[in-house]
C-alpha atoms as a PDB file:
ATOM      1  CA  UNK A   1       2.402   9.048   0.331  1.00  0.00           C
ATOM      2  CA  UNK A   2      -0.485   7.235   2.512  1.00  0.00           C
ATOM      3  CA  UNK A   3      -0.172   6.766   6.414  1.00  0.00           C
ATOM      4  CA  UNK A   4      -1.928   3.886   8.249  1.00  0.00           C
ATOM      5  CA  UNK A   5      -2.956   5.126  11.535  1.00  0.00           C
ATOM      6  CA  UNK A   6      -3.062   2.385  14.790  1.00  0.00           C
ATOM      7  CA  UNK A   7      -5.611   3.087  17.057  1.00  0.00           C
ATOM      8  CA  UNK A   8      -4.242   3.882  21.146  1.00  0.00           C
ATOM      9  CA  UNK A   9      -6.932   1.159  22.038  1.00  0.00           C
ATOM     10  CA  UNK A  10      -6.857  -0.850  19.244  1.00  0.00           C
ATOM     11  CA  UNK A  11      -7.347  -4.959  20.295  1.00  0.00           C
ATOM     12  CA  UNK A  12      -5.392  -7.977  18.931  1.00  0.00           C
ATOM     13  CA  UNK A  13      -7.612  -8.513  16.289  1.00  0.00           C
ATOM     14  CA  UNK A  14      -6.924  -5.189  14.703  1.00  0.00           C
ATOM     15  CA  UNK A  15      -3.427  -5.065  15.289  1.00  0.00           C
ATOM     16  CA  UNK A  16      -3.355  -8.894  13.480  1.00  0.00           C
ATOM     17  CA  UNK A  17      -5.390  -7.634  11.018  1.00  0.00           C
ATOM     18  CA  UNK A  18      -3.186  -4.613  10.294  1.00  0.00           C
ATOM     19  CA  UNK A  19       0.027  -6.782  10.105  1.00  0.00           C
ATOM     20  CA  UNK A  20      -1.825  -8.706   7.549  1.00  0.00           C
ATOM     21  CA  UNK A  21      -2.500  -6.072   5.637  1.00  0.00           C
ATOM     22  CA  UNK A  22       0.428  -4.368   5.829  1.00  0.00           C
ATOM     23  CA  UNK A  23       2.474  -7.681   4.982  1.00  0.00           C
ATOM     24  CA  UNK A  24       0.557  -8.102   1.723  1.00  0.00           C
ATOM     25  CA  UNK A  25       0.187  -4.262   0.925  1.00  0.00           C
ATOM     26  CA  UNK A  26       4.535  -4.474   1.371  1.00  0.00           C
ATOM     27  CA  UNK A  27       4.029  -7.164  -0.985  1.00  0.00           C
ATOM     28  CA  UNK A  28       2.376  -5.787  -3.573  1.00  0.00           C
ATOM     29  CA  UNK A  29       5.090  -2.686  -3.522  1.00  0.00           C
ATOM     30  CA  UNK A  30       7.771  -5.353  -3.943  1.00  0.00           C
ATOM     31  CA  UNK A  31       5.946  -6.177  -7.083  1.00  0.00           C
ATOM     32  CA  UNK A  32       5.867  -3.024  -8.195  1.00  0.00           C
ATOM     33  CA  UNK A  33       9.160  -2.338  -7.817  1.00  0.00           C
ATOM     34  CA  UNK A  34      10.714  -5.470  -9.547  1.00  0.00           C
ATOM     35  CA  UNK A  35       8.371  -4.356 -12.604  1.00  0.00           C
ATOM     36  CA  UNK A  36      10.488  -0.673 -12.096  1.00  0.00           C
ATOM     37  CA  UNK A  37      13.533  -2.485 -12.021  1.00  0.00           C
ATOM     38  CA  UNK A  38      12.709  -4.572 -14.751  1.00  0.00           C
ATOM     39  CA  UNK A  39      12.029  -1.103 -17.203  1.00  0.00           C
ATOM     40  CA  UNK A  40      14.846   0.065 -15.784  1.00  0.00           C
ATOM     41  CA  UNK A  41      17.084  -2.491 -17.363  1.00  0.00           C
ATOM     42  CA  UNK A  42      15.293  -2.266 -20.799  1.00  0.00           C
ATOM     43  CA  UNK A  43      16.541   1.501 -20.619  1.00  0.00           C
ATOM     44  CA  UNK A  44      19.828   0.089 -20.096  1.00  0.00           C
ATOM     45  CA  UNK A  45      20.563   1.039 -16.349  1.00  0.00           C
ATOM     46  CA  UNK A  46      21.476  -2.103 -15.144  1.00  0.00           C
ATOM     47  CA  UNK A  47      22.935  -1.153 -11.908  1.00  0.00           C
ATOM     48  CA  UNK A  48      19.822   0.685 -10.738  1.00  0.00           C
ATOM     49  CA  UNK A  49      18.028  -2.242 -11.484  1.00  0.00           C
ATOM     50  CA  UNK A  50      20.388  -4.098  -9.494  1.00  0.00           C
ATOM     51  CA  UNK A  51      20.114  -1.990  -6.328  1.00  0.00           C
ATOM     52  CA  UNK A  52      16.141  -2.106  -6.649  1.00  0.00           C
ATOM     53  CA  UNK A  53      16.757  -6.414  -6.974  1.00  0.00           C
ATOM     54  CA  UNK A  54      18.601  -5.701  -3.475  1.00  0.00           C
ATOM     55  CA  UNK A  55      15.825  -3.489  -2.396  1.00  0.00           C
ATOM     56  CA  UNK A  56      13.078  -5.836  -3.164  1.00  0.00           C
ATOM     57  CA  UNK A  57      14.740  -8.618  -1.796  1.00  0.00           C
ATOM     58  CA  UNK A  58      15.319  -6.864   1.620  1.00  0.00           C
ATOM     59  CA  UNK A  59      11.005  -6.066   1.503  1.00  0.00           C
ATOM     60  CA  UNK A  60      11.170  -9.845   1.079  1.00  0.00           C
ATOM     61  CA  UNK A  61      12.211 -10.325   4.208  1.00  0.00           C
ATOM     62  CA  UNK A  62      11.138  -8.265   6.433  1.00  0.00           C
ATOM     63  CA  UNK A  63       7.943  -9.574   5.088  1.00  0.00           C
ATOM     64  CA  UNK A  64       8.608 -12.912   5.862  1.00  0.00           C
ATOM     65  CA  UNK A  65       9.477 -11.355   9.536  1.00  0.00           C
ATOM     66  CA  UNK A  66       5.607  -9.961   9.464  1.00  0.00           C
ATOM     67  CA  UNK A  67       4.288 -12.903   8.472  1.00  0.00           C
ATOM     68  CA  UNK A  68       6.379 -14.681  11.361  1.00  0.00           C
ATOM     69  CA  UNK A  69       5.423 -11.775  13.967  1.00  0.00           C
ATOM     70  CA  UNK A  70       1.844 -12.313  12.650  1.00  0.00           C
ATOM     71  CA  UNK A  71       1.533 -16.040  13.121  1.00  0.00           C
ATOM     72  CA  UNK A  72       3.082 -15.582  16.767  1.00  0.00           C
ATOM     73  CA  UNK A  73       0.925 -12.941  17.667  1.00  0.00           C
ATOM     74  CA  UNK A  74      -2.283 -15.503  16.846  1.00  0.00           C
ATOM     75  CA  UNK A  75      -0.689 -18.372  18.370  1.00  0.00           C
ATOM     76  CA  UNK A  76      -0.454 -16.042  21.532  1.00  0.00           C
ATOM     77  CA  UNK A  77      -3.752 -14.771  20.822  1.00  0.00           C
ATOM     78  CA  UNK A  78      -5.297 -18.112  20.819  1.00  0.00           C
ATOM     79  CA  UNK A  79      -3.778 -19.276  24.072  1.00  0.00           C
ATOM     80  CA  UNK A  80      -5.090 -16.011  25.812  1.00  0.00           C
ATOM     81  CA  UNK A  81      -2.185 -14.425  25.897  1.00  0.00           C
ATOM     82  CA  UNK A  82      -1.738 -10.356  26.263  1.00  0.00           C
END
């Protein structure tokens, strides 16, 4: 397991810059996990690889959610907001 520590006094920057990475390190586990549900299937469990499909769809969108909380937080950001 890893753990991504936030700084007390961390600034907007950081904090945008650790929803970034978090939204495309999330994406990179959905990948991973569609490949596990993929091999999953081949061994003939189908309805495990179903309920990882559901799984990685729900990382879907609470990724697009980051990337929407992310793109606020720099509009706000930019107009000197916080």
């Amino acid at each position: 397991m890893h753990d991504h520590h936030i700084r007390e006094e961390a600034s907007k920057e950081e904090l945008i810059a650790m929803l970034e990475y978090m939204s495309v390190h999330n994406s990179s586990h959905s990948a991973q996990l569609t490949e596990l549900g993929q091999k999953l299937k081949e061994l003939g469990f189908g309805d495990l690889a179903s309920t990882i499909e559901d799984a990685v769809g729900k990382y879907s969108e609470g990724n697009a959610i980051l990337d929407n909380a992310v793109k606020s937080l720099k509009i706000k950001a930019d107009e000197g907001i916080g």
